[in-house]
PDB file of N, CA and C in Angstrom:
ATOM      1  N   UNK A   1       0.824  -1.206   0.000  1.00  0.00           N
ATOM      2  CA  UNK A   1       0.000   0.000   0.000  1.00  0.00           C
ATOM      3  C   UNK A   1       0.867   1.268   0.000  1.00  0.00           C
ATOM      4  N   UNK A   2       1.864   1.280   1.042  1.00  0.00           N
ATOM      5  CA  UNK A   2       2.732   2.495   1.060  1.00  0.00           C
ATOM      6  C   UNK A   2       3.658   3.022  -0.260  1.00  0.00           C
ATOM      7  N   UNK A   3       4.162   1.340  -0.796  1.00  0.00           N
ATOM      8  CA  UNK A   3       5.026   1.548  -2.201  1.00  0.00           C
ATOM      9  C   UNK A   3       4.029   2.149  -3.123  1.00  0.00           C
ATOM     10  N   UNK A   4       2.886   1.638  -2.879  1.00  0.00           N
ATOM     11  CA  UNK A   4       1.589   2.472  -4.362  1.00  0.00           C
ATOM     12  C   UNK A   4       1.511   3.997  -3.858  1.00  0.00           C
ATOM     13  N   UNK A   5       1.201   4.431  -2.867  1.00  0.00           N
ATOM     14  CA  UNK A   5       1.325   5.526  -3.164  1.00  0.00           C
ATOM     15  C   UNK A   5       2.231   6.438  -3.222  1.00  0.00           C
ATOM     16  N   UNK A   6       3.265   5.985  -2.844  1.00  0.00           N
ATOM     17  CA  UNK A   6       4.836   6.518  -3.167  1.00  0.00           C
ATOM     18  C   UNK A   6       4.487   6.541  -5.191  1.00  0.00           C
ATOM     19  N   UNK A   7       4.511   5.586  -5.861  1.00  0.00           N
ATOM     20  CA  UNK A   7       4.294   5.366  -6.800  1.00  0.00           C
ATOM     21  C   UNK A   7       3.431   6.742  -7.554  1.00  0.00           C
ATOM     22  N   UNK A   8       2.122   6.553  -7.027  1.00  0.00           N
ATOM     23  CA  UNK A   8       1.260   7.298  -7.082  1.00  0.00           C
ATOM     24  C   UNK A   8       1.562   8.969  -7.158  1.00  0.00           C
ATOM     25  N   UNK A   9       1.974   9.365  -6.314  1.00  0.00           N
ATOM     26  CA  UNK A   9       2.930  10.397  -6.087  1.00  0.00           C
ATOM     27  C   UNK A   9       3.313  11.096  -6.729  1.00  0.00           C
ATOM     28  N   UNK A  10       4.630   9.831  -7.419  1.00  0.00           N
ATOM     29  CA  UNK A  10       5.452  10.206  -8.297  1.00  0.00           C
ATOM     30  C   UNK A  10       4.892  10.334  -9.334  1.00  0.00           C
ATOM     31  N   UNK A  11       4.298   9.604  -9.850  1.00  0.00           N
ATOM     32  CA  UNK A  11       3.364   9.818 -11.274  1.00  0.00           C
ATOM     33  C   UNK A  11       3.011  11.301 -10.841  1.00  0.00           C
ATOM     34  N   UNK A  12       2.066  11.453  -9.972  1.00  0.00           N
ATOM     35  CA  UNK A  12       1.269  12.531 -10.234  1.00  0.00           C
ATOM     36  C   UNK A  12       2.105  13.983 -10.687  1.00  0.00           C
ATOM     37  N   UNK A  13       3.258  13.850  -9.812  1.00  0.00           N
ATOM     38  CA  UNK A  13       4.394  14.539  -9.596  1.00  0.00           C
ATOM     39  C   UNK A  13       5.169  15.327 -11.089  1.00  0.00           C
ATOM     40  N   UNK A  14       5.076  13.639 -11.810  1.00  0.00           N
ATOM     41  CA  UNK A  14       6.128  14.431 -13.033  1.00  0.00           C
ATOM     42  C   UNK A  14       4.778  14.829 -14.326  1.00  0.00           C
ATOM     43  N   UNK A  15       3.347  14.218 -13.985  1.00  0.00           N
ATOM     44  CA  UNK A  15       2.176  14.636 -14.946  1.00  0.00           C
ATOM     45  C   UNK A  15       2.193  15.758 -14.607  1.00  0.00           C
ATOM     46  N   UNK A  16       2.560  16.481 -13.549  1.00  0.00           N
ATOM     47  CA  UNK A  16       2.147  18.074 -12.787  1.00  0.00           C
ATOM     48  C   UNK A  16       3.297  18.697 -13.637  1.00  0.00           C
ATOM     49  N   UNK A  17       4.383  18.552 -13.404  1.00  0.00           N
ATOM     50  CA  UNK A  17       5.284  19.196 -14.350  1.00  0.00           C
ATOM     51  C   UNK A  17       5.346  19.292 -16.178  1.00  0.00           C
ATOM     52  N   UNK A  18       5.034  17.869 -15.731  1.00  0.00           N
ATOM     53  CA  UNK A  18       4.685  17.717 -17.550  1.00  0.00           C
ATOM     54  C   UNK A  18       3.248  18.832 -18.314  1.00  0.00           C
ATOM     55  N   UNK A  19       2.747  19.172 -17.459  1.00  0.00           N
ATOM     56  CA  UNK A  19       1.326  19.820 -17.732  1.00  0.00           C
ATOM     57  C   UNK A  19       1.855  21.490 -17.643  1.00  0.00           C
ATOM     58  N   UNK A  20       2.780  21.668 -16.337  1.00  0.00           N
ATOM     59  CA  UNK A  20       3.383  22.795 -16.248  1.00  0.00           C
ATOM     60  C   UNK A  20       4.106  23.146 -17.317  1.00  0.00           C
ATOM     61  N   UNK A  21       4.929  22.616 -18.237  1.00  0.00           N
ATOM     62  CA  UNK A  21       5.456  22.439 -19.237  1.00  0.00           C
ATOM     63  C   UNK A  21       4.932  22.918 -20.263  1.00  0.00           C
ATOM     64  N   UNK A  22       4.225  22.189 -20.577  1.00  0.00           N
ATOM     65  CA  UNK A  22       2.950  22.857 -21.536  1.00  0.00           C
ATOM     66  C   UNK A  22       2.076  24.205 -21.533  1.00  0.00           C
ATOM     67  N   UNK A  23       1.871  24.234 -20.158  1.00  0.00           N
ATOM     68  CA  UNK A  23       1.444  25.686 -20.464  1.00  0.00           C
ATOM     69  C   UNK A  23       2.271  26.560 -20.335  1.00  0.00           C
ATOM     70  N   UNK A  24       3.787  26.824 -19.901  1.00  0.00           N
ATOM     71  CA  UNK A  24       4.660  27.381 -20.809  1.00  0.00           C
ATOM     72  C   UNK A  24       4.898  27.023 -22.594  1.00  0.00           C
ATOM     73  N   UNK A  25       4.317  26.610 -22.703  1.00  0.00           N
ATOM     74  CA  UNK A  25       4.646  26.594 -24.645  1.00  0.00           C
ATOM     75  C   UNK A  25       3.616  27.131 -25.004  1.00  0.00           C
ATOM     76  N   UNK A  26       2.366  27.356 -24.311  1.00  0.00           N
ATOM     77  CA  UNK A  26       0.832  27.444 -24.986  1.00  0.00           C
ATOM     78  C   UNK A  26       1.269  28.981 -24.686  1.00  0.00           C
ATOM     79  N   UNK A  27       1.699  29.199 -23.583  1.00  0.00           N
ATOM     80  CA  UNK A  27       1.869  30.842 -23.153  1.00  0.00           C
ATOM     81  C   UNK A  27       2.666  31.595 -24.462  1.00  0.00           C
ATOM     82  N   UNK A  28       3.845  30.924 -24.529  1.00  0.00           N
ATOM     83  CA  UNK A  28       4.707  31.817 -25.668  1.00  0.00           C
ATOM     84  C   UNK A  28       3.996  31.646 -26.660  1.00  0.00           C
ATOM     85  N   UNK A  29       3.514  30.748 -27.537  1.00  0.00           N
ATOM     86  CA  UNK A  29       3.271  30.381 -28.310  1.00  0.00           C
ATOM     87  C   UNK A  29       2.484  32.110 -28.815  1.00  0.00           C
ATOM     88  N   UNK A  30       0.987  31.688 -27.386  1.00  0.00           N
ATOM     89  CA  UNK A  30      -0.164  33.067 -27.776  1.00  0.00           C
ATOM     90  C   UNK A  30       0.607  34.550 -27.868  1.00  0.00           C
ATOM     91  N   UNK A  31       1.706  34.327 -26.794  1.00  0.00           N
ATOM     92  CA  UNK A  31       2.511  35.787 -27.113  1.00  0.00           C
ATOM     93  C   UNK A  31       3.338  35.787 -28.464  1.00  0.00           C
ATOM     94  N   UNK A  32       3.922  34.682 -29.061  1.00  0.00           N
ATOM     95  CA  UNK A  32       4.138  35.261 -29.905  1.00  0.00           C
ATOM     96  C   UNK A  32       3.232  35.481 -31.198  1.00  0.00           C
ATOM     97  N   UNK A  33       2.274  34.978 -31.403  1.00  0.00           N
ATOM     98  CA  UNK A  33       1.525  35.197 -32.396  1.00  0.00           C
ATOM     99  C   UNK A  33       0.351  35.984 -32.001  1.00  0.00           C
ATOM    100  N   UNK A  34       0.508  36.659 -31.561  1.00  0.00           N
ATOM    101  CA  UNK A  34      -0.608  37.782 -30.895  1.00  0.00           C
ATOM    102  C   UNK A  34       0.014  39.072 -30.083  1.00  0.00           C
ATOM    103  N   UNK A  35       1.191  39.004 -29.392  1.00  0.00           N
ATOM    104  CA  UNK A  35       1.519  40.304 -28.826  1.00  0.00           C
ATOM    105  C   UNK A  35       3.246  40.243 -29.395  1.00  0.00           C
ATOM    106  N   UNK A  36       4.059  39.944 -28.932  1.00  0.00           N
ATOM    107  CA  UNK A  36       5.248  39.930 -29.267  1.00  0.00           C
ATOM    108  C   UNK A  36       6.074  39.410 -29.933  1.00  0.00           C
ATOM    109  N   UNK A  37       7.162  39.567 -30.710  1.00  0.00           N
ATOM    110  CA  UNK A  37       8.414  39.297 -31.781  1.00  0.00           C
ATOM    111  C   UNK A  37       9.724  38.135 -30.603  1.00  0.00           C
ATOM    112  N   UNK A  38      10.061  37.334 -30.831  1.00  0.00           N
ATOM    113  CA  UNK A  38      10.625  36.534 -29.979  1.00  0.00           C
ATOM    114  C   UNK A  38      12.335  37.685 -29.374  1.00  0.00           C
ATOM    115  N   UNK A  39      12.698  38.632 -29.951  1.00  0.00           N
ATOM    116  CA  UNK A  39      13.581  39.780 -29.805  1.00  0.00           C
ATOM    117  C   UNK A  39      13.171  40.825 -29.013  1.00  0.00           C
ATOM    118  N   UNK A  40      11.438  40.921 -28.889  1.00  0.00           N
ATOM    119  CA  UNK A  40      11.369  41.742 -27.484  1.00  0.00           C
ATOM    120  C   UNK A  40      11.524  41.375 -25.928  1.00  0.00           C
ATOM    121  N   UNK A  41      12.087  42.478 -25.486  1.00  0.00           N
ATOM    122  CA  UNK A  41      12.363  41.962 -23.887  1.00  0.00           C
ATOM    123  C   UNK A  41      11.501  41.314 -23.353  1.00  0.00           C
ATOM    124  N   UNK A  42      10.051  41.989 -23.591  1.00  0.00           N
ATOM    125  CA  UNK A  42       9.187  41.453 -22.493  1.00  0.00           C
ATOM    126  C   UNK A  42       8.861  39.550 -22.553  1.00  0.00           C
ATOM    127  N   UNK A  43       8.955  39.380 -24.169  1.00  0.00           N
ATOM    128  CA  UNK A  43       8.949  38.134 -24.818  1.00  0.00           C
ATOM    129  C   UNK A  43      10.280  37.068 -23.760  1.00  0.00           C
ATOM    130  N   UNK A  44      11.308  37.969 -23.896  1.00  0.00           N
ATOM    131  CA  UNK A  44      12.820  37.510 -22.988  1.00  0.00           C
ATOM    132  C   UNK A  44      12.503  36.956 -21.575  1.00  0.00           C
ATOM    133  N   UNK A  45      11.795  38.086 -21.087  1.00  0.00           N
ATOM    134  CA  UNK A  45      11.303  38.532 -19.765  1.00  0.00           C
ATOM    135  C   UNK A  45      10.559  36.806 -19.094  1.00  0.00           C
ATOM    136  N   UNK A  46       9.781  37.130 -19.988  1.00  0.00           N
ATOM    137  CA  UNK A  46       8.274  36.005 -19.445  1.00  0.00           C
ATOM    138  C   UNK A  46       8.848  34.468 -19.755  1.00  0.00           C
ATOM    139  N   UNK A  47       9.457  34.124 -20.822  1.00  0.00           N
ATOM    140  CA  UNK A  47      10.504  33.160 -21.111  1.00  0.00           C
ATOM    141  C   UNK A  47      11.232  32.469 -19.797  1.00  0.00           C
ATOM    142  N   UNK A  48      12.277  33.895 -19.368  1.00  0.00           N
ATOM    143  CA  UNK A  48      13.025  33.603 -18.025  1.00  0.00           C
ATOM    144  C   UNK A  48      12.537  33.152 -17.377  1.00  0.00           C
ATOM    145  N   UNK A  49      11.641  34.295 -16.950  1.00  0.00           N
ATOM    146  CA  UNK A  49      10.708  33.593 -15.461  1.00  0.00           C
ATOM    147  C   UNK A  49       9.748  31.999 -15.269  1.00  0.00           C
ATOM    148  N   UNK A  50       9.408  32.190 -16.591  1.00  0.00           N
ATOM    149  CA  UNK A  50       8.679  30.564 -17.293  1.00  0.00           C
ATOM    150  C   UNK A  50       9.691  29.107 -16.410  1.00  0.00           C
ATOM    151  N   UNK A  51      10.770  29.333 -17.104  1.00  0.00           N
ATOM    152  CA  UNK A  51      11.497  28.483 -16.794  1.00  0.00           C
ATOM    153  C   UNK A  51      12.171  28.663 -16.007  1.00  0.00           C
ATOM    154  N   UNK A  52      12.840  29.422 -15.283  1.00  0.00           N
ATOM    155  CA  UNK A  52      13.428  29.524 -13.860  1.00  0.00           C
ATOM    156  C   UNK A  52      12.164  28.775 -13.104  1.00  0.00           C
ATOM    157  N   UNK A  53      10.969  28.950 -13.009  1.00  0.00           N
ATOM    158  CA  UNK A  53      10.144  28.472 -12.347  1.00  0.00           C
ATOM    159  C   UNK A  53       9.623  27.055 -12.554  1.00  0.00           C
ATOM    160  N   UNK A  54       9.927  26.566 -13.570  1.00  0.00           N
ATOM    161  CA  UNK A  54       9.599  25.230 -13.442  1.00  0.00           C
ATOM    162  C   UNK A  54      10.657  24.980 -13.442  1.00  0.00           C
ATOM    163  N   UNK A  55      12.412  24.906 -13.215  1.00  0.00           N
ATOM    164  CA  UNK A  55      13.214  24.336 -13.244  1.00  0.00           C
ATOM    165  C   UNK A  55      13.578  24.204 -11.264  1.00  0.00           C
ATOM    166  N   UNK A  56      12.845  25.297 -10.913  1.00  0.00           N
ATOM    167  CA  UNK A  56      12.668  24.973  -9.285  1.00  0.00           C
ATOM    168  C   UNK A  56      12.090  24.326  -8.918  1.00  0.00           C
ATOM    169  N   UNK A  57      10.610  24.002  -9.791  1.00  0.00           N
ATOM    170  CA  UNK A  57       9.829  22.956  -8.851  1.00  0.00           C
ATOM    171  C   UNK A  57      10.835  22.145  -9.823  1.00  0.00           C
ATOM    172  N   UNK A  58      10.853  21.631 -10.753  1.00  0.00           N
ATOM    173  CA  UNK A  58      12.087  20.021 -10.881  1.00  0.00           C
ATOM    174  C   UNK A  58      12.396  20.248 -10.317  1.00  0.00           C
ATOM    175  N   UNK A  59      13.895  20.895  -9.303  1.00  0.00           N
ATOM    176  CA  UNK A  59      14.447  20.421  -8.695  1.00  0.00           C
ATOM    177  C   UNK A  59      13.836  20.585  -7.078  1.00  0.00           C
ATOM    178  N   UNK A  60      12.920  20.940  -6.818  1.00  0.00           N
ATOM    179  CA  UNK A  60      11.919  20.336  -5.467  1.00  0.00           C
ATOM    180  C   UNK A  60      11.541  19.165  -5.318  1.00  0.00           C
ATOM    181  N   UNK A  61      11.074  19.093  -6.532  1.00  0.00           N
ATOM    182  CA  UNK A  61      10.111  17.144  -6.907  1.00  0.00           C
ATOM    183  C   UNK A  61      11.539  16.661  -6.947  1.00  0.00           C
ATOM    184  N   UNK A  62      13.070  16.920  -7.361  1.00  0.00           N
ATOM    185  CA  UNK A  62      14.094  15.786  -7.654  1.00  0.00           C
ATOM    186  C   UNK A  62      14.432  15.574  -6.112  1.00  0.00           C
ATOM    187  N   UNK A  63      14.208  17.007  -5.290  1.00  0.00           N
ATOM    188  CA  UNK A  63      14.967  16.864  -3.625  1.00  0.00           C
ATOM    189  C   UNK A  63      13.923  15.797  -2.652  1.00  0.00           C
ATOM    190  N   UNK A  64      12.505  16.164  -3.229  1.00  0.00           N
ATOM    191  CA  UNK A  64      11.835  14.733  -2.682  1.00  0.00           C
ATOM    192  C   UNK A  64      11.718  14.068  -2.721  1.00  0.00           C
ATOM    193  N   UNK A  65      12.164  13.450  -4.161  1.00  0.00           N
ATOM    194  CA  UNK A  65      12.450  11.658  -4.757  1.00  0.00           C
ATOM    195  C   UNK A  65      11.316  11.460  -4.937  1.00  0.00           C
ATOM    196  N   UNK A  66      10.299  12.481  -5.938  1.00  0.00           N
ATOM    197  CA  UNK A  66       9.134  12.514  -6.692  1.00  0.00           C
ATOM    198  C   UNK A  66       9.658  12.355  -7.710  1.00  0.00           C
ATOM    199  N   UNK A  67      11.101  12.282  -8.313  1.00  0.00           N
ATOM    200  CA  UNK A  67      11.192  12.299 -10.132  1.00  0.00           C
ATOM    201  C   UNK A  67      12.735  12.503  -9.942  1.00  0.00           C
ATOM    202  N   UNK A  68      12.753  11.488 -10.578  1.00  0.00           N
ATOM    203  CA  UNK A  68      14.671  11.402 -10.666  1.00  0.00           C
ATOM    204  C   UNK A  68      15.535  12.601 -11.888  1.00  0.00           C
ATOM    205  N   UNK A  69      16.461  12.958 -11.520  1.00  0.00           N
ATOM    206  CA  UNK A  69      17.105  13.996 -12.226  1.00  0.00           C
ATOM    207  C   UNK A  69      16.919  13.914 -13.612  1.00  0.00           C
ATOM    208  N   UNK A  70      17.007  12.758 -14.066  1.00  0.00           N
ATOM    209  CA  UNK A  70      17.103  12.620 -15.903  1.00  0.00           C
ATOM    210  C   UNK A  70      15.434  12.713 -15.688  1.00  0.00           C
ATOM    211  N   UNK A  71      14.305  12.434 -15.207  1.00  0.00           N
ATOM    212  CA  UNK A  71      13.475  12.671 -16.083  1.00  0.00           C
ATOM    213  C   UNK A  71      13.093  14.174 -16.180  1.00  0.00           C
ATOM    214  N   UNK A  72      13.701  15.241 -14.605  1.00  0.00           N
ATOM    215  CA  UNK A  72      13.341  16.663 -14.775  1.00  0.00           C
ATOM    216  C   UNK A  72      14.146  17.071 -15.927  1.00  0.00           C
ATOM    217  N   UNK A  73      15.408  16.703 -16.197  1.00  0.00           N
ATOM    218  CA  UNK A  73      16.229  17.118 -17.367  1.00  0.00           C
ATOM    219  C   UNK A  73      15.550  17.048 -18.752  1.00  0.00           C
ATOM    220  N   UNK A  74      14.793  15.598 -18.945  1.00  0.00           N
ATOM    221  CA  UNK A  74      14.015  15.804 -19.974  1.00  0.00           C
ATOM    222  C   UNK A  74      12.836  16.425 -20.099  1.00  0.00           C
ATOM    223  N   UNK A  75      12.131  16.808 -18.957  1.00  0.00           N
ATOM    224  CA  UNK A  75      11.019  17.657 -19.796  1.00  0.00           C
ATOM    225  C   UNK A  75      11.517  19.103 -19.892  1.00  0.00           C
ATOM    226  N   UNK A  76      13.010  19.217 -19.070  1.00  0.00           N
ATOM    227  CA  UNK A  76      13.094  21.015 -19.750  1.00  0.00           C
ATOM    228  C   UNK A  76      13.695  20.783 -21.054  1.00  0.00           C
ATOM    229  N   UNK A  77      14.379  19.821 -20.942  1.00  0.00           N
ATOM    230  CA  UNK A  77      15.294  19.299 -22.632  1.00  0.00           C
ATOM    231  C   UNK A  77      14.126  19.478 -23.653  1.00  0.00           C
ATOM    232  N   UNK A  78      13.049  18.817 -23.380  1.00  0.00           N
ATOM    233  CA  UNK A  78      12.259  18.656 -24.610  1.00  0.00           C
ATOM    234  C   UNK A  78      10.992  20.206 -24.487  1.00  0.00           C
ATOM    235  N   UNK A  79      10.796  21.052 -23.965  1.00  0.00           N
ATOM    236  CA  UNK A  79      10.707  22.058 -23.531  1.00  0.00           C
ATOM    237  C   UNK A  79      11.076  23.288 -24.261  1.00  0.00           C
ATOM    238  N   UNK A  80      12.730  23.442 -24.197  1.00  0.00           N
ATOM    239  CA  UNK A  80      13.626  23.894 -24.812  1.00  0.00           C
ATOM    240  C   UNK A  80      13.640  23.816 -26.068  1.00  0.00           C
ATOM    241  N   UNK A  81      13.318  22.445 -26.828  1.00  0.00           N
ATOM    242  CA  UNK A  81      13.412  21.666 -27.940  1.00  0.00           C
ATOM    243  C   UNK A  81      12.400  22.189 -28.757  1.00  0.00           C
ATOM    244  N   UNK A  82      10.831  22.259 -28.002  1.00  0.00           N
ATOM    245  CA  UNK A  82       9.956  22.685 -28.723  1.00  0.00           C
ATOM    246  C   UNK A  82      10.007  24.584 -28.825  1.00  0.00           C
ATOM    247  N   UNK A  83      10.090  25.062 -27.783  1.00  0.00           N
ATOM    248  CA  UNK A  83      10.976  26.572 -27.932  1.00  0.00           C
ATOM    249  C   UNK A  83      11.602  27.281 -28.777  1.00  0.00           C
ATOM    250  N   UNK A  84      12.344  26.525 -29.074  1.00  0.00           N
ATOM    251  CA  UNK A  84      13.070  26.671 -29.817  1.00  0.00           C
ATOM    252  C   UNK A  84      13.054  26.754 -31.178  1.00  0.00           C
ATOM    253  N   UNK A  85      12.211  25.854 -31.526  1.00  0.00           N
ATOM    254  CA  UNK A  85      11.338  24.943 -33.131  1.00  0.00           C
ATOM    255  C   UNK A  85      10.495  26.262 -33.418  1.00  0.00           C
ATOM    256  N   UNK A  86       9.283  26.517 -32.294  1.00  0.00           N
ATOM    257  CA  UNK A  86       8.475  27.498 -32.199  1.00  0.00           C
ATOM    258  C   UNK A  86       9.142  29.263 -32.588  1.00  0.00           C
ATOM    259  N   UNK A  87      10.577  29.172 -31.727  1.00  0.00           N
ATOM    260  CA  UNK A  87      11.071  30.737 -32.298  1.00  0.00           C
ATOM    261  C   UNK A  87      11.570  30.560 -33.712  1.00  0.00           C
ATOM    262  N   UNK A  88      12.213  29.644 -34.225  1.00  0.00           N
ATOM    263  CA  UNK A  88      12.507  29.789 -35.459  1.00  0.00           C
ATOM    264  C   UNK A  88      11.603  29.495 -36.854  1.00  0.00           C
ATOM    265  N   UNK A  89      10.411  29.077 -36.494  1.00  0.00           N
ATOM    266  CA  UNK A  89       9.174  28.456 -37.087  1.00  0.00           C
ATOM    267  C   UNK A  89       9.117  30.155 -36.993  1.00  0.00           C
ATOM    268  N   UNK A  90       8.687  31.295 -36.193  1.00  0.00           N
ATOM    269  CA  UNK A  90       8.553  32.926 -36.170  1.00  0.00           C
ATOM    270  C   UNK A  90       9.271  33.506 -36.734  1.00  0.00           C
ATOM    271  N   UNK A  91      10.646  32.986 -37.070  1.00  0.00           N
ATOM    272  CA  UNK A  91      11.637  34.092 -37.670  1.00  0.00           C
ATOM    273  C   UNK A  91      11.642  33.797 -38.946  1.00  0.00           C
ATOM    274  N   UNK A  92      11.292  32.946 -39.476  1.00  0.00           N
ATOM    275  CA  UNK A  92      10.675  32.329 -40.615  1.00  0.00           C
ATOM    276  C   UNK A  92       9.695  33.298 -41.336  1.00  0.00           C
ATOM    277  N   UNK A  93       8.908  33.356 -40.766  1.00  0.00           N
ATOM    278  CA  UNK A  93       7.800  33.949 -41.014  1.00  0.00           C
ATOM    279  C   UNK A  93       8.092  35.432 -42.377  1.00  0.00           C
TER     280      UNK A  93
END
């Protein structure tokens, strides 16, 4: 019973981040195709803070042994990945 919800936990743990994740991409995404150019500060601004903030809770959930280091690494890795795709998919434009 105790290992399941340890289990439990953890799942819920890295779906919470994984979801957090996402709505950093849905966020830039609407800013950039509706208010800002990926070269304005404020665009810079909201970016930073985006991810400084979910890279704290990873490493909260990694200090509680809710989610082991490689998997917080991969959802900012793949995060980054789509970010990235998304600013140059804009400069494109």
């Amino acid at each position: 019973m105790a290992s399941e919800m340890i289990v439990n936990h953890q799942e819920k743990a890295f779906a919470l981040l994984q979801a957090d994740a996402e709505k950093i991409l849905k966020l830039i995404k609407v800013q950039m195709e509706n208010l800002t150019m990926p070269q304005c500060p404020l665009y810079e601004e909201v970016l930073d803070t985006q991810m400084f903030g979910l890279s704290r809770e990873i490493e909260f959930a990694v200090r509680l042994g809710l989610i082991d280091v490689k998997d917080g690494k991969a959802i900012l890795d793949k995060l980054e990945r789509e970010l990235s795709a998304l600013h140059d998919a804009s400069i494109r434009k």
